[in-house]
PDB file of N, CA and C in Angstrom:
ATOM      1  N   UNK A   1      60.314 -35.041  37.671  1.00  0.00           N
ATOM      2  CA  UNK A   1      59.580 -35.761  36.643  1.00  0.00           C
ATOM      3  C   UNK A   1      60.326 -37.045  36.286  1.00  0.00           C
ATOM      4  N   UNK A   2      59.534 -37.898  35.569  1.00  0.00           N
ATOM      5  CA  UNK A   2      60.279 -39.306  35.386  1.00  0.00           C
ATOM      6  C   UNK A   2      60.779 -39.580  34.179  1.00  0.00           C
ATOM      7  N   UNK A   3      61.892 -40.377  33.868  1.00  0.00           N
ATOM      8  CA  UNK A   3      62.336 -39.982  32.242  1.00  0.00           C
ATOM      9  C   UNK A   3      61.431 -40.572  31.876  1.00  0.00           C
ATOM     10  N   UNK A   4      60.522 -41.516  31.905  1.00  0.00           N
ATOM     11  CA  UNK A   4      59.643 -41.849  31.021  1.00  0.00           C
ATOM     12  C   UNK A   4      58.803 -40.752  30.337  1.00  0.00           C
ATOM     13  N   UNK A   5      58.178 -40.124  31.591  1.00  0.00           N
ATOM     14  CA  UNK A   5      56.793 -38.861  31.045  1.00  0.00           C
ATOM     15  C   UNK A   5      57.753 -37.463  30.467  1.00  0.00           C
ATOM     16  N   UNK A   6      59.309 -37.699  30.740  1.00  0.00           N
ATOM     17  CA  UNK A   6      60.068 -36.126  29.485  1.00  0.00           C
ATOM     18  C   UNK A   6      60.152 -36.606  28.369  1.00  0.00           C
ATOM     19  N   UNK A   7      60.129 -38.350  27.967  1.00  0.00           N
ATOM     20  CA  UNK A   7      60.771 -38.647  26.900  1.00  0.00           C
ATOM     21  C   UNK A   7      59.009 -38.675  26.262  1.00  0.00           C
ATOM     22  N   UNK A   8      58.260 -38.764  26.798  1.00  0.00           N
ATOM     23  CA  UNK A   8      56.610 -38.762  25.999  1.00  0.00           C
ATOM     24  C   UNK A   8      56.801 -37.200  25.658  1.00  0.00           C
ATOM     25  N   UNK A   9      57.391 -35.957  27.043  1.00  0.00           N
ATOM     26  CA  UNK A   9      56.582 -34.549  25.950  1.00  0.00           C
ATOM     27  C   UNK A   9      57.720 -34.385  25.026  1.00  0.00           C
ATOM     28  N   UNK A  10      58.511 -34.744  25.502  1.00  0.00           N
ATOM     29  CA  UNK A  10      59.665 -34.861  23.853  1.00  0.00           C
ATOM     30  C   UNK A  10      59.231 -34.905  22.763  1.00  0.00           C
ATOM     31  N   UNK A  11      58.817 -36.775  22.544  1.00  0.00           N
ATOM     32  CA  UNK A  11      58.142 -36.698  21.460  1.00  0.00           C
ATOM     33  C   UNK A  11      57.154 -36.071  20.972  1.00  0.00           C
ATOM     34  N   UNK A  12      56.472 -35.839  21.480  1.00  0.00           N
ATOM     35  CA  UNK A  12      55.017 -34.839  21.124  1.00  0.00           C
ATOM     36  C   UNK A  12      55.499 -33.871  20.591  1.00  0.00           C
ATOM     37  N   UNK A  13      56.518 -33.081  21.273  1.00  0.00           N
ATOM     38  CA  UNK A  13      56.881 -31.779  20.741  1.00  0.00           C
ATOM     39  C   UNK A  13      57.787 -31.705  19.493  1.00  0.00           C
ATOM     40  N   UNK A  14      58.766 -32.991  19.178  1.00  0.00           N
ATOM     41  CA  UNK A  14      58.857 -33.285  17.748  1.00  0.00           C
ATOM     42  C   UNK A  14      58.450 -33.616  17.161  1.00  0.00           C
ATOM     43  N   UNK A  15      57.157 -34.276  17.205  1.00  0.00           N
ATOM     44  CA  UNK A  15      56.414 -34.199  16.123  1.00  0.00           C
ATOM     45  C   UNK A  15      55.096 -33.482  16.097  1.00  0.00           C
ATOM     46  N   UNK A  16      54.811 -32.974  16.831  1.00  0.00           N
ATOM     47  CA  UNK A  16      54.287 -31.223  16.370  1.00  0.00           C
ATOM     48  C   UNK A  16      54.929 -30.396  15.542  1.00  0.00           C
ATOM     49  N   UNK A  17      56.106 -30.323  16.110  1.00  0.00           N
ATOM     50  CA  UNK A  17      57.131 -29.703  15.075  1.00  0.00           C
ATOM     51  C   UNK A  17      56.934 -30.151  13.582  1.00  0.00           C
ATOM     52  N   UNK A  18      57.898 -31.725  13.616  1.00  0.00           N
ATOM     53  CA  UNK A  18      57.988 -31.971  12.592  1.00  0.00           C
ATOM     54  C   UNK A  18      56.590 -32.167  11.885  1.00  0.00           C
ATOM     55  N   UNK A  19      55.684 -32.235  11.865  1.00  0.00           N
ATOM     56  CA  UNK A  19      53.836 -31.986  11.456  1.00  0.00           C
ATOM     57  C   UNK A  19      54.051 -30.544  10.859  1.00  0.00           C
ATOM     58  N   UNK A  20      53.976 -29.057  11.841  1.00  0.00           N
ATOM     59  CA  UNK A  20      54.038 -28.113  11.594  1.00  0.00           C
ATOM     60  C   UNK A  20      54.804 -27.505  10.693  1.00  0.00           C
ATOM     61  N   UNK A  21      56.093 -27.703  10.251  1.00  0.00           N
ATOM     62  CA  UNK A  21      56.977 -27.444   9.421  1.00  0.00           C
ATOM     63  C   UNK A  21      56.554 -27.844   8.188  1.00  0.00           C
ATOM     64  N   UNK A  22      56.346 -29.520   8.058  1.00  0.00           N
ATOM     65  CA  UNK A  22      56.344 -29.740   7.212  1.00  0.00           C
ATOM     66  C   UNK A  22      54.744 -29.797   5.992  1.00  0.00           C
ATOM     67  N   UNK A  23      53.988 -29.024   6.843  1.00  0.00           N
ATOM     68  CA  UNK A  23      52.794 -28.732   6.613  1.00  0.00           C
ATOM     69  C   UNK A  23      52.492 -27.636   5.907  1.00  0.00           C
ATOM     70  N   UNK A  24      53.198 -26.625   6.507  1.00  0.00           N
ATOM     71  CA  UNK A  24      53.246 -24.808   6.323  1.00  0.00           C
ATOM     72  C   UNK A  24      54.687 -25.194   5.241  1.00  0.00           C
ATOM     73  N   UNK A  25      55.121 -25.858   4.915  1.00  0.00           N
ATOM     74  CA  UNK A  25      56.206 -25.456   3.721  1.00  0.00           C
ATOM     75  C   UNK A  25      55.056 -25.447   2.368  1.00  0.00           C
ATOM     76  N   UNK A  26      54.479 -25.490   2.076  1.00  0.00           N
ATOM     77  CA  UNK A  26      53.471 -25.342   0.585  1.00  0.00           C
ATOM     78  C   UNK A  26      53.455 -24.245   0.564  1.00  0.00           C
ATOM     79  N   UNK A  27      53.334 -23.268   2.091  1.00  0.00           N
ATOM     80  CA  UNK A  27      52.487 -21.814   1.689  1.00  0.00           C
ATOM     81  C   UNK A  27      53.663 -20.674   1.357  1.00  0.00           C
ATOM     82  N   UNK A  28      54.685 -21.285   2.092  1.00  0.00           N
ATOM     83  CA  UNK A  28      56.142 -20.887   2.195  1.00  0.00           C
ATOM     84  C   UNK A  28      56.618 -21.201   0.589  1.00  0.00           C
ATOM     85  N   UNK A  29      56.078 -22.091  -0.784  1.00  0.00           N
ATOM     86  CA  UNK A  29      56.835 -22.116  -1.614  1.00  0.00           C
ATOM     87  C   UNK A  29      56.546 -21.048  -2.967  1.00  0.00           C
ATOM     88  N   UNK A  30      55.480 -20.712  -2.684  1.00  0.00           N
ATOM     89  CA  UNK A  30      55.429 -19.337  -3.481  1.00  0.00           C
ATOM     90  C   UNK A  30      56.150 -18.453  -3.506  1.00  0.00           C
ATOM     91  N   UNK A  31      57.115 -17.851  -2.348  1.00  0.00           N
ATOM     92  CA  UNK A  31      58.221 -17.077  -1.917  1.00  0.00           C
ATOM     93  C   UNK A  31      59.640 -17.410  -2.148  1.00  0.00           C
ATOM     94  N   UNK A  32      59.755 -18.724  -2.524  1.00  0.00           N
ATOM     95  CA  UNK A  32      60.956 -19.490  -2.713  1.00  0.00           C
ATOM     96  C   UNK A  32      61.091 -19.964  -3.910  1.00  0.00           C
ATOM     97  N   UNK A  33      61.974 -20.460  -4.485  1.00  0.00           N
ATOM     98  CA  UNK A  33      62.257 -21.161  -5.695  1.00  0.00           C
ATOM     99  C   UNK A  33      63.157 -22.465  -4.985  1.00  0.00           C
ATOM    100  N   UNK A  34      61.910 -23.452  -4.192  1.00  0.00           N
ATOM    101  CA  UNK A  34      62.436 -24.573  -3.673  1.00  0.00           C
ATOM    102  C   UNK A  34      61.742 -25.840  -4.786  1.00  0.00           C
ATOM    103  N   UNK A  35      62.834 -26.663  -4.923  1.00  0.00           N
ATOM    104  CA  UNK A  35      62.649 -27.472  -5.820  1.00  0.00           C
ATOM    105  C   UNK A  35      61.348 -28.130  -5.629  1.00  0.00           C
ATOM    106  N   UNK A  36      60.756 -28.837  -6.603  1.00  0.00           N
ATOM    107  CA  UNK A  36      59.362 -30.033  -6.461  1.00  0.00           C
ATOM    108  C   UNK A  36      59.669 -30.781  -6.054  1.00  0.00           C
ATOM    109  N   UNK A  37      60.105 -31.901  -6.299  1.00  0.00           N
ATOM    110  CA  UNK A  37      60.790 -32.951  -6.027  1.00  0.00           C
ATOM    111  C   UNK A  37      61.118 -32.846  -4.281  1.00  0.00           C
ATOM    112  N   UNK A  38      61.887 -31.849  -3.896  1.00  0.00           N
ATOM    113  CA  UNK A  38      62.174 -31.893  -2.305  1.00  0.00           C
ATOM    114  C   UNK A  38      61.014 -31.292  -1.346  1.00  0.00           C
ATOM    115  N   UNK A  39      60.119 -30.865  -2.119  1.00  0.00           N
ATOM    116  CA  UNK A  39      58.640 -30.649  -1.675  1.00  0.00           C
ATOM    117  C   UNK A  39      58.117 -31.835  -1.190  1.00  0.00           C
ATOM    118  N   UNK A  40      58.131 -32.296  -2.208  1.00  0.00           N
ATOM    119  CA  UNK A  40      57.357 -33.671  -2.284  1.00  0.00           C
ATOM    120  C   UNK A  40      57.750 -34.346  -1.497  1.00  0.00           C
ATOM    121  N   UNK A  41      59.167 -34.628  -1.049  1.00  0.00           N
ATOM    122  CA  UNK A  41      59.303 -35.574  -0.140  1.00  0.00           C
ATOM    123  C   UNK A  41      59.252 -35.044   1.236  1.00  0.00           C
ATOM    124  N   UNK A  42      59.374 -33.568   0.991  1.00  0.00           N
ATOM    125  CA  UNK A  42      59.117 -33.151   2.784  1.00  0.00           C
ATOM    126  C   UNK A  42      57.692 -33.654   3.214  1.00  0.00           C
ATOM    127  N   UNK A  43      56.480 -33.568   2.280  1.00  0.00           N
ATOM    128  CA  UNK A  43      55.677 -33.572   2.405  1.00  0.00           C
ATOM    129  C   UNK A  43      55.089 -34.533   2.340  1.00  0.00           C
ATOM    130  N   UNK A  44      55.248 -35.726   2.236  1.00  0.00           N
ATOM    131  CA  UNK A  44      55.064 -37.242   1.754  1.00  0.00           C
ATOM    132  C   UNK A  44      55.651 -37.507   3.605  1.00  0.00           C
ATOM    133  N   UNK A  45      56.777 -36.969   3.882  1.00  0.00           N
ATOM    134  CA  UNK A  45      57.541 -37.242   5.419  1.00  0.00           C
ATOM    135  C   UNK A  45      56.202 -36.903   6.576  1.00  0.00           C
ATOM    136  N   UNK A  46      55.982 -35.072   6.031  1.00  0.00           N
ATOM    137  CA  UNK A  46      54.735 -34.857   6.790  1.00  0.00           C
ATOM    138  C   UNK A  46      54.146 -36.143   7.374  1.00  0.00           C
ATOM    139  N   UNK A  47      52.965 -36.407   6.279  1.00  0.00           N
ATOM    140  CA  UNK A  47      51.977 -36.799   5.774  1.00  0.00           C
ATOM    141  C   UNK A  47      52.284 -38.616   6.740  1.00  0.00           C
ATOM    142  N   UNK A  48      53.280 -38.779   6.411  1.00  0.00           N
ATOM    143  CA  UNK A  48      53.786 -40.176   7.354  1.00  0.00           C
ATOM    144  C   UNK A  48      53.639 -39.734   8.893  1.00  0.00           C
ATOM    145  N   UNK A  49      54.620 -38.684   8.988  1.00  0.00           N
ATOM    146  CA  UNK A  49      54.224 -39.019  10.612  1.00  0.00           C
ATOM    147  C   UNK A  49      52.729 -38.885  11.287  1.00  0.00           C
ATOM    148  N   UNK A  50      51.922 -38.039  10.138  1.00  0.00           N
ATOM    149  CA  UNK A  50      50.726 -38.139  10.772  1.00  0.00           C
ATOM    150  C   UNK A  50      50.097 -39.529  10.881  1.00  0.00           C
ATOM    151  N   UNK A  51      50.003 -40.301   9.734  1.00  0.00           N
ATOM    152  CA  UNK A  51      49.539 -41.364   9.404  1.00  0.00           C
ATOM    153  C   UNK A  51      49.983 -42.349  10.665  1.00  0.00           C
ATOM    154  N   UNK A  52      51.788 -41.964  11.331  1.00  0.00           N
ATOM    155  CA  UNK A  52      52.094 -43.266  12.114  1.00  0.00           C
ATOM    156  C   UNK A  52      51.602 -42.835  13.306  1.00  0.00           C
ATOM    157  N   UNK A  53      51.325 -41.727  13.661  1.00  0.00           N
ATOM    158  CA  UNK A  53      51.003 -41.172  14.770  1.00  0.00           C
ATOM    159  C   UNK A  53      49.343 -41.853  15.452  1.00  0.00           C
ATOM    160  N   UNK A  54      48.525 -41.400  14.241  1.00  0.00           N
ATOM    161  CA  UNK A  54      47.101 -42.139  14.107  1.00  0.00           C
ATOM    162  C   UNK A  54      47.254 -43.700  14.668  1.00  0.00           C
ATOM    163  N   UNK A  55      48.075 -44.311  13.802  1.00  0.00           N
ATOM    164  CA  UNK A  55      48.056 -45.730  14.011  1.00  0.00           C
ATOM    165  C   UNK A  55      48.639 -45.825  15.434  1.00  0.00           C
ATOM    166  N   UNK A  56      49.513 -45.508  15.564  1.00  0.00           N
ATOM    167  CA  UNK A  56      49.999 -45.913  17.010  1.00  0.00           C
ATOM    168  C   UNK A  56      49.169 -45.396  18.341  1.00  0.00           C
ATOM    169  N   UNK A  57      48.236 -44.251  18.057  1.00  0.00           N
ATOM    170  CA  UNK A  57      47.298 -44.061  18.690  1.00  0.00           C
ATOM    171  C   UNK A  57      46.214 -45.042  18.783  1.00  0.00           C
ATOM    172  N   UNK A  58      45.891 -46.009  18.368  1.00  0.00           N
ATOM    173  CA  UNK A  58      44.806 -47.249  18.628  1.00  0.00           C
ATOM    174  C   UNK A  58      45.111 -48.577  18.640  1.00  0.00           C
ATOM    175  N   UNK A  59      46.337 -48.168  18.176  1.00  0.00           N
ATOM    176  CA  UNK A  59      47.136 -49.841  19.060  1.00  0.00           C
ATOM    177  C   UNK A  59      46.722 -50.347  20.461  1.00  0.00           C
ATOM    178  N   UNK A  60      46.777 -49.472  21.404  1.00  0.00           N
ATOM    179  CA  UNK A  60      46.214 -49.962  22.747  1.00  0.00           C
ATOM    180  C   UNK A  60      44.853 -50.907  22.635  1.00  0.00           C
ATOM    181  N   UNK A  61      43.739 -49.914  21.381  1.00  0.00           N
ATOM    182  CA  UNK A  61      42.082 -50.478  21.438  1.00  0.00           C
ATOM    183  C   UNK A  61      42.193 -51.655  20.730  1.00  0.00           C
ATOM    184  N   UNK A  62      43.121 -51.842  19.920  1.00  0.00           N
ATOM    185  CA  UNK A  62      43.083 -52.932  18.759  1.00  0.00           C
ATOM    186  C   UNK A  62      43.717 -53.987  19.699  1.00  0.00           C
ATOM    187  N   UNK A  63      44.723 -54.095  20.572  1.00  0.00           N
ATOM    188  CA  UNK A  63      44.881 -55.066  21.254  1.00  0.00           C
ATOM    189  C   UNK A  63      44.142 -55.752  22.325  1.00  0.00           C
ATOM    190  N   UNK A  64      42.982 -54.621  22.438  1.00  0.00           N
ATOM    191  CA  UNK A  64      42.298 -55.286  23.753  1.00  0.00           C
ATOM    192  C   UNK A  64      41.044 -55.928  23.143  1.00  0.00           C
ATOM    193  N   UNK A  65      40.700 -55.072  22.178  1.00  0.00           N
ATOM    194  CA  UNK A  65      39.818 -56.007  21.136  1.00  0.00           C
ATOM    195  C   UNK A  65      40.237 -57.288  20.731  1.00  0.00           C
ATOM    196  N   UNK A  66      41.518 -57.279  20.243  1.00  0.00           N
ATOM    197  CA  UNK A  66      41.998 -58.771  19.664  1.00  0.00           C
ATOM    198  C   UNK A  66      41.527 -59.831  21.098  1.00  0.00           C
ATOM    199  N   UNK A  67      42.296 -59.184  22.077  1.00  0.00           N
ATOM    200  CA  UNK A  67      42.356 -60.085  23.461  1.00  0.00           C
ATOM    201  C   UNK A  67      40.883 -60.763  23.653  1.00  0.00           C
ATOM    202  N   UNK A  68      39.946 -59.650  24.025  1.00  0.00           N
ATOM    203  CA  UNK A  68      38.782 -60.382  24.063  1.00  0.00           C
ATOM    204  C   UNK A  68      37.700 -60.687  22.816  1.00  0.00           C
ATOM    205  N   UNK A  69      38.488 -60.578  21.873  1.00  0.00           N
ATOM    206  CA  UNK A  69      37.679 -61.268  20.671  1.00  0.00           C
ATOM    207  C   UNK A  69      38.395 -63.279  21.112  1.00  0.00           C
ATOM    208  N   UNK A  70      39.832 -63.320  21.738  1.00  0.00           N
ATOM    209  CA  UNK A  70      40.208 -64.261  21.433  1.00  0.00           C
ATOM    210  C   UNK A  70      39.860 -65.234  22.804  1.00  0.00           C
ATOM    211  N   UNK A  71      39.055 -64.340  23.693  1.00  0.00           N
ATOM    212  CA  UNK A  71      38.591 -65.182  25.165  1.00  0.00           C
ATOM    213  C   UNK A  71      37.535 -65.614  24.591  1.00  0.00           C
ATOM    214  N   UNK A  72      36.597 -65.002  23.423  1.00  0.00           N
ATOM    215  CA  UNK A  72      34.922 -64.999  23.289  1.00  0.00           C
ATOM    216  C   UNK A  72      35.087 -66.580  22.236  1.00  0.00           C
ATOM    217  N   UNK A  73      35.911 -66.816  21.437  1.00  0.00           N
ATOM    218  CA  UNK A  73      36.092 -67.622  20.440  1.00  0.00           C
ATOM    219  C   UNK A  73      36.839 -68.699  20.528  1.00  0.00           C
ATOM    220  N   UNK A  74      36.405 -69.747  20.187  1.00  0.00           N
ATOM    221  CA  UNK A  74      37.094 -71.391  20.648  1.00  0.00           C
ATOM    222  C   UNK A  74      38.264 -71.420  19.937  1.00  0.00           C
ATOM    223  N   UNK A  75      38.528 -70.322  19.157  1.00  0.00           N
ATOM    224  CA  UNK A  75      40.012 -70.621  17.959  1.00  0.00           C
ATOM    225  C   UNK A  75      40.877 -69.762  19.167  1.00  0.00           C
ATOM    226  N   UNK A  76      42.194 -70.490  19.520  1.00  0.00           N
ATOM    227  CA  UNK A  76      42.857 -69.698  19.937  1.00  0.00           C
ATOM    228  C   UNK A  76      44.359 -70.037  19.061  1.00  0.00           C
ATOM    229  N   UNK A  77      45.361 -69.302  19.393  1.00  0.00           N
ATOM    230  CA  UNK A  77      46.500 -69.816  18.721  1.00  0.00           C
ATOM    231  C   UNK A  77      47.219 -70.026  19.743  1.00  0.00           C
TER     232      UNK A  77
END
């Protein structure tokens, strides 16, 4: 395999992880006496990688859109 395509299931698989963990800690805090505050930020962490994950998933479409929005239009930079 090529380090490129181990270092892609790498990532995937840390942040599945880190998604999964930090997802299932709410159901996990009924059983615990884990602070709010460090809730919150596990979960705020969650909540980011999903968010960067999304975005970096349509970066590819958003650039090819930009591209040929910028062949179709006399403004170029």
């Amino acid at each position: 395999m090529s380090e490129v395509l181990i270092a892609k299931c790498v990532s995937v698989v840390i942040i599945f992880a880190g998604s999964l963990i930090c997802g299932l800690l709410p159901a996990f805090r009924v059983f615990s006496a884990f602070p709010r505050f460090a809730l919150s930020l596990i979960l705020s962490y969650g909540g980011g990688i999903l968010i960067a994950t999304s975005l970096v998933h349509i970066l590819p479409e958003v650039t090819v859109t930009k591209n040929i929005a910028s062949q179709l239009s006399s403004f170029k930079r």
